[in-house]
C-alpha atoms as a PDB file:
ATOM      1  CA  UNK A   1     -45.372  15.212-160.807  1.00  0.00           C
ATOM      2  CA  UNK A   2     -43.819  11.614-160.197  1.00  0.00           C
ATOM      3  CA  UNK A   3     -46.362   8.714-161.003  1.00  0.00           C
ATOM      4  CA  UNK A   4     -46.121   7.057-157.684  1.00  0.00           C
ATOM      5  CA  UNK A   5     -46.877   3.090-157.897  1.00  0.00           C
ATOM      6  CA  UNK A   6     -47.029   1.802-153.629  1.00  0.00           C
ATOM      7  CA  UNK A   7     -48.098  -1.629-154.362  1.00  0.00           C
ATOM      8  CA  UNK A   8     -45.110  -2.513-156.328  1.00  0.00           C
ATOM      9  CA  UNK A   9     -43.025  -0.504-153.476  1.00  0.00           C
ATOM     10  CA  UNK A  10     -44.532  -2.819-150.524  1.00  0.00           C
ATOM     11  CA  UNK A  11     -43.814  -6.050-152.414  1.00  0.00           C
ATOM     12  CA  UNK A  12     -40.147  -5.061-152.798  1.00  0.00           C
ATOM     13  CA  UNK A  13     -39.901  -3.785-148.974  1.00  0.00           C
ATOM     14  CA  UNK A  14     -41.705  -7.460-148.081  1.00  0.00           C
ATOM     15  CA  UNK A  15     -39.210  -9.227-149.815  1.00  0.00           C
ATOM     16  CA  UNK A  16     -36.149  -7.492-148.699  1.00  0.00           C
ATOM     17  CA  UNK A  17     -37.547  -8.103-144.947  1.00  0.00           C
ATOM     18  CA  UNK A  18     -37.781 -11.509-145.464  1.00  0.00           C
ATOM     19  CA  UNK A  19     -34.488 -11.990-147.293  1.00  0.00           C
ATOM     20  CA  UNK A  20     -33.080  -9.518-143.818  1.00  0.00           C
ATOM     21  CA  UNK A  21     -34.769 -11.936-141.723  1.00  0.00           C
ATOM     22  CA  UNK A  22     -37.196  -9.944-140.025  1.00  0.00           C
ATOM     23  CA  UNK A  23     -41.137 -10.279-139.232  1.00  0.00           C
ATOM     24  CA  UNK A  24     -43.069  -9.452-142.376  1.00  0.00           C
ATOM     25  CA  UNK A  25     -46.056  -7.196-141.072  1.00  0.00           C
ATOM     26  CA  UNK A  26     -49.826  -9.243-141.646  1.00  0.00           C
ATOM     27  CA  UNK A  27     -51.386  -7.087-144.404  1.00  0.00           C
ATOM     28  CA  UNK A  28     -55.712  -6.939-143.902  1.00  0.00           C
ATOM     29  CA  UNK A  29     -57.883  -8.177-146.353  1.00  0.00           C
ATOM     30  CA  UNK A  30     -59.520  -5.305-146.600  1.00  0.00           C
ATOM     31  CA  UNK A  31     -56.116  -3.136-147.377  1.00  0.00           C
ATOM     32  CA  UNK A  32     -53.111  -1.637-146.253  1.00  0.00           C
ATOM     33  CA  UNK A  33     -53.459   0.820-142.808  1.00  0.00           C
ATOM     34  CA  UNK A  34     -50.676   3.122-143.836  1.00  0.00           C
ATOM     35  CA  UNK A  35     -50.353   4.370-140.462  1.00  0.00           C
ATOM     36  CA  UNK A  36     -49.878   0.804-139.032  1.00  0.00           C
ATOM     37  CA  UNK A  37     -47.425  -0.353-140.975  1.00  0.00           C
ATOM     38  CA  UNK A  38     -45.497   2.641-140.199  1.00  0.00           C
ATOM     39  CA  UNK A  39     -45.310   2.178-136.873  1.00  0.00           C
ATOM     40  CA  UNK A  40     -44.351  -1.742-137.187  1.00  0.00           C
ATOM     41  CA  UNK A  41     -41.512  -0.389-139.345  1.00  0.00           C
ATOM     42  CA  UNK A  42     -41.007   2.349-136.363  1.00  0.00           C
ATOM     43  CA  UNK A  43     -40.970  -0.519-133.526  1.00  0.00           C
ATOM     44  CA  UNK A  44     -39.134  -3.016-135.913  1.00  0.00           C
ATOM     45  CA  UNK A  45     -35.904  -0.384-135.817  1.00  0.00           C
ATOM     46  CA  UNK A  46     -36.543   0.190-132.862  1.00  0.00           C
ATOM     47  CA  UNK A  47     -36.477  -2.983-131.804  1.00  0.00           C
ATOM     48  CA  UNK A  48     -33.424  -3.857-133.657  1.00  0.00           C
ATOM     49  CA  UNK A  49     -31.421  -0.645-132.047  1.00  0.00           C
ATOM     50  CA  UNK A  50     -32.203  -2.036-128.842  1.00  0.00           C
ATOM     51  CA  UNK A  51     -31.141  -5.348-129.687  1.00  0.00           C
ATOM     52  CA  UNK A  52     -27.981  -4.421-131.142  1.00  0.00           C
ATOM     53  CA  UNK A  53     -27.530  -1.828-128.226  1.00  0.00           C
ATOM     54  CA  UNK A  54     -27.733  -4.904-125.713  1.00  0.00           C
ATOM     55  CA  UNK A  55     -25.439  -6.812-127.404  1.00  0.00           C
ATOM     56  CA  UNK A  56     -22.813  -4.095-127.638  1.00  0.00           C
ATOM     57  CA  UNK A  57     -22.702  -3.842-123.616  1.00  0.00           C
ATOM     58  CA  UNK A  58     -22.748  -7.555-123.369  1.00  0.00           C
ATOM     59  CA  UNK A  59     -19.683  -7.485-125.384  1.00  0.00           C
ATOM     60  CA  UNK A  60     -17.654  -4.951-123.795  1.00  0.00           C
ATOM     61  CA  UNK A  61     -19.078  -6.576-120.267  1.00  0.00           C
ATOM     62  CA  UNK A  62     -17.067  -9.442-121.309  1.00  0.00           C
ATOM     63  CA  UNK A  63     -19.900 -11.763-121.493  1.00  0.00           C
ATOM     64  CA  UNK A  64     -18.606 -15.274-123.320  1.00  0.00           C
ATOM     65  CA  UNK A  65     -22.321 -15.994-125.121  1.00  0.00           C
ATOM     66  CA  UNK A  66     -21.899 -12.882-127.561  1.00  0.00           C
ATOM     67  CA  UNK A  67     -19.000 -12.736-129.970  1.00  0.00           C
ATOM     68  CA  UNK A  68     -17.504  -9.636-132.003  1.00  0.00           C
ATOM     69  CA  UNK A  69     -19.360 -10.731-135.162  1.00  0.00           C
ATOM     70  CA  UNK A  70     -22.481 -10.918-133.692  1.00  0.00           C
ATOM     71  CA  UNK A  71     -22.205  -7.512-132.379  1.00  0.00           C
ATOM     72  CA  UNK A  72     -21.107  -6.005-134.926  1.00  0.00           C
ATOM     73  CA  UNK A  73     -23.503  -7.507-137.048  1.00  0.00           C
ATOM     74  CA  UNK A  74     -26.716  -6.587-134.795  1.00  0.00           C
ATOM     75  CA  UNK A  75     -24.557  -2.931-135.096  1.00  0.00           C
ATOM     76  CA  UNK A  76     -25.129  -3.306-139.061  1.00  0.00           C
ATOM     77  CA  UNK A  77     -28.675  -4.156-139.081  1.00  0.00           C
ATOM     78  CA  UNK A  78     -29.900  -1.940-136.429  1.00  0.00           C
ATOM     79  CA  UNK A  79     -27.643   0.984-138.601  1.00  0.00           C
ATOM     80  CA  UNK A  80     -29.174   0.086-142.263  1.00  0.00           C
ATOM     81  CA  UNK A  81     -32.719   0.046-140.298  1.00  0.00           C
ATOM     82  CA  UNK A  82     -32.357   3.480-138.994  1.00  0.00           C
ATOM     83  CA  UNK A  83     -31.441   5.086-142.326  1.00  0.00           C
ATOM     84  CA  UNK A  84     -33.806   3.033-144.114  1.00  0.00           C
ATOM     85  CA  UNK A  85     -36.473   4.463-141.960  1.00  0.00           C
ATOM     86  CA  UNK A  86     -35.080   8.304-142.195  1.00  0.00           C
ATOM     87  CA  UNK A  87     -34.942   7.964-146.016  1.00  0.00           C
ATOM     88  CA  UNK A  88     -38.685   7.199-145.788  1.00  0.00           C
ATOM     89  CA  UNK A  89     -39.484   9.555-143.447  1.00  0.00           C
ATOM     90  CA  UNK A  90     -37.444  12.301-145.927  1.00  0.00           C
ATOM     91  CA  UNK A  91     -39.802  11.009-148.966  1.00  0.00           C
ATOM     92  CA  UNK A  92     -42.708  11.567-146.626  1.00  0.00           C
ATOM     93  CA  UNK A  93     -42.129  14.890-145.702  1.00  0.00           C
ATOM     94  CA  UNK A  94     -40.792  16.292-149.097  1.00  0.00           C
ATOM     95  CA  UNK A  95     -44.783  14.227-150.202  1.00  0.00           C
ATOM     96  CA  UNK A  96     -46.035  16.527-147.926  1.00  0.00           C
ATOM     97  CA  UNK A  97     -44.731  19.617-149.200  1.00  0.00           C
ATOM     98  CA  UNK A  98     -45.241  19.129-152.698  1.00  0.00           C
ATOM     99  CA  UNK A  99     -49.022  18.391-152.166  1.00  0.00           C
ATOM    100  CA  UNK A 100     -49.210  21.551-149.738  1.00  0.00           C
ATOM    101  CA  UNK A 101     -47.450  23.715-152.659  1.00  0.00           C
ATOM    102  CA  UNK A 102     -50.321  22.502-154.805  1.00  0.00           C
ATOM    103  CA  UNK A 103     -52.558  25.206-156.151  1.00  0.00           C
ATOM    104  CA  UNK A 104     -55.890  24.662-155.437  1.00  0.00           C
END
């Protein structure tokens, strides 16, 4: 079985969210509440498909304030977010198998 390390996993997702410029989720002192931090990461795509979904009918609207670039960029981000997230969600349910296959 794979020797999973999350700790060093987190700190690498952290720091790729604040090089993407996004909100880095608040971490407890007491630990990490797996389940809320996944649904930050949910909302953050989310948030980022609607964003870039907004800007793309702003665009073809005609509106002057939002440029091509822009757009297409928002496109990019909210794109890279969403497979991001279904890669993790992949890992999460092939997790789940492996540790249901377990004999017991």
């Amino acid at each position: 079985m794979n020797d999973i390390r999350i700790a060093p996993a987190l700190e690498q997702i952290r720091n790729l969210s604040v090089a993407a410029g996004s909100k880095v989720p608040e971490v407890p002192s007491e630990g990490i509440d797996f389940s809320s931090l996944l649904k930050q990461a949910i909302e953050n795509v989310n948030e980022k498909q609607h964003i870039s979904g907004q800007m793309k009918a702003a665009f073809e609207a005609g509106d002057k304030t939002v440029n091509l670039a822009e757009a297409m960029v928002a496109s990019q981000k909210a794109d890279v977010s969403f497979k991001a997230m279904l890669q993790v969600r992949n890992k999460l349910v092939e997790a789940y198998k492996d540790v249901m296959n377990m004999p017991m």
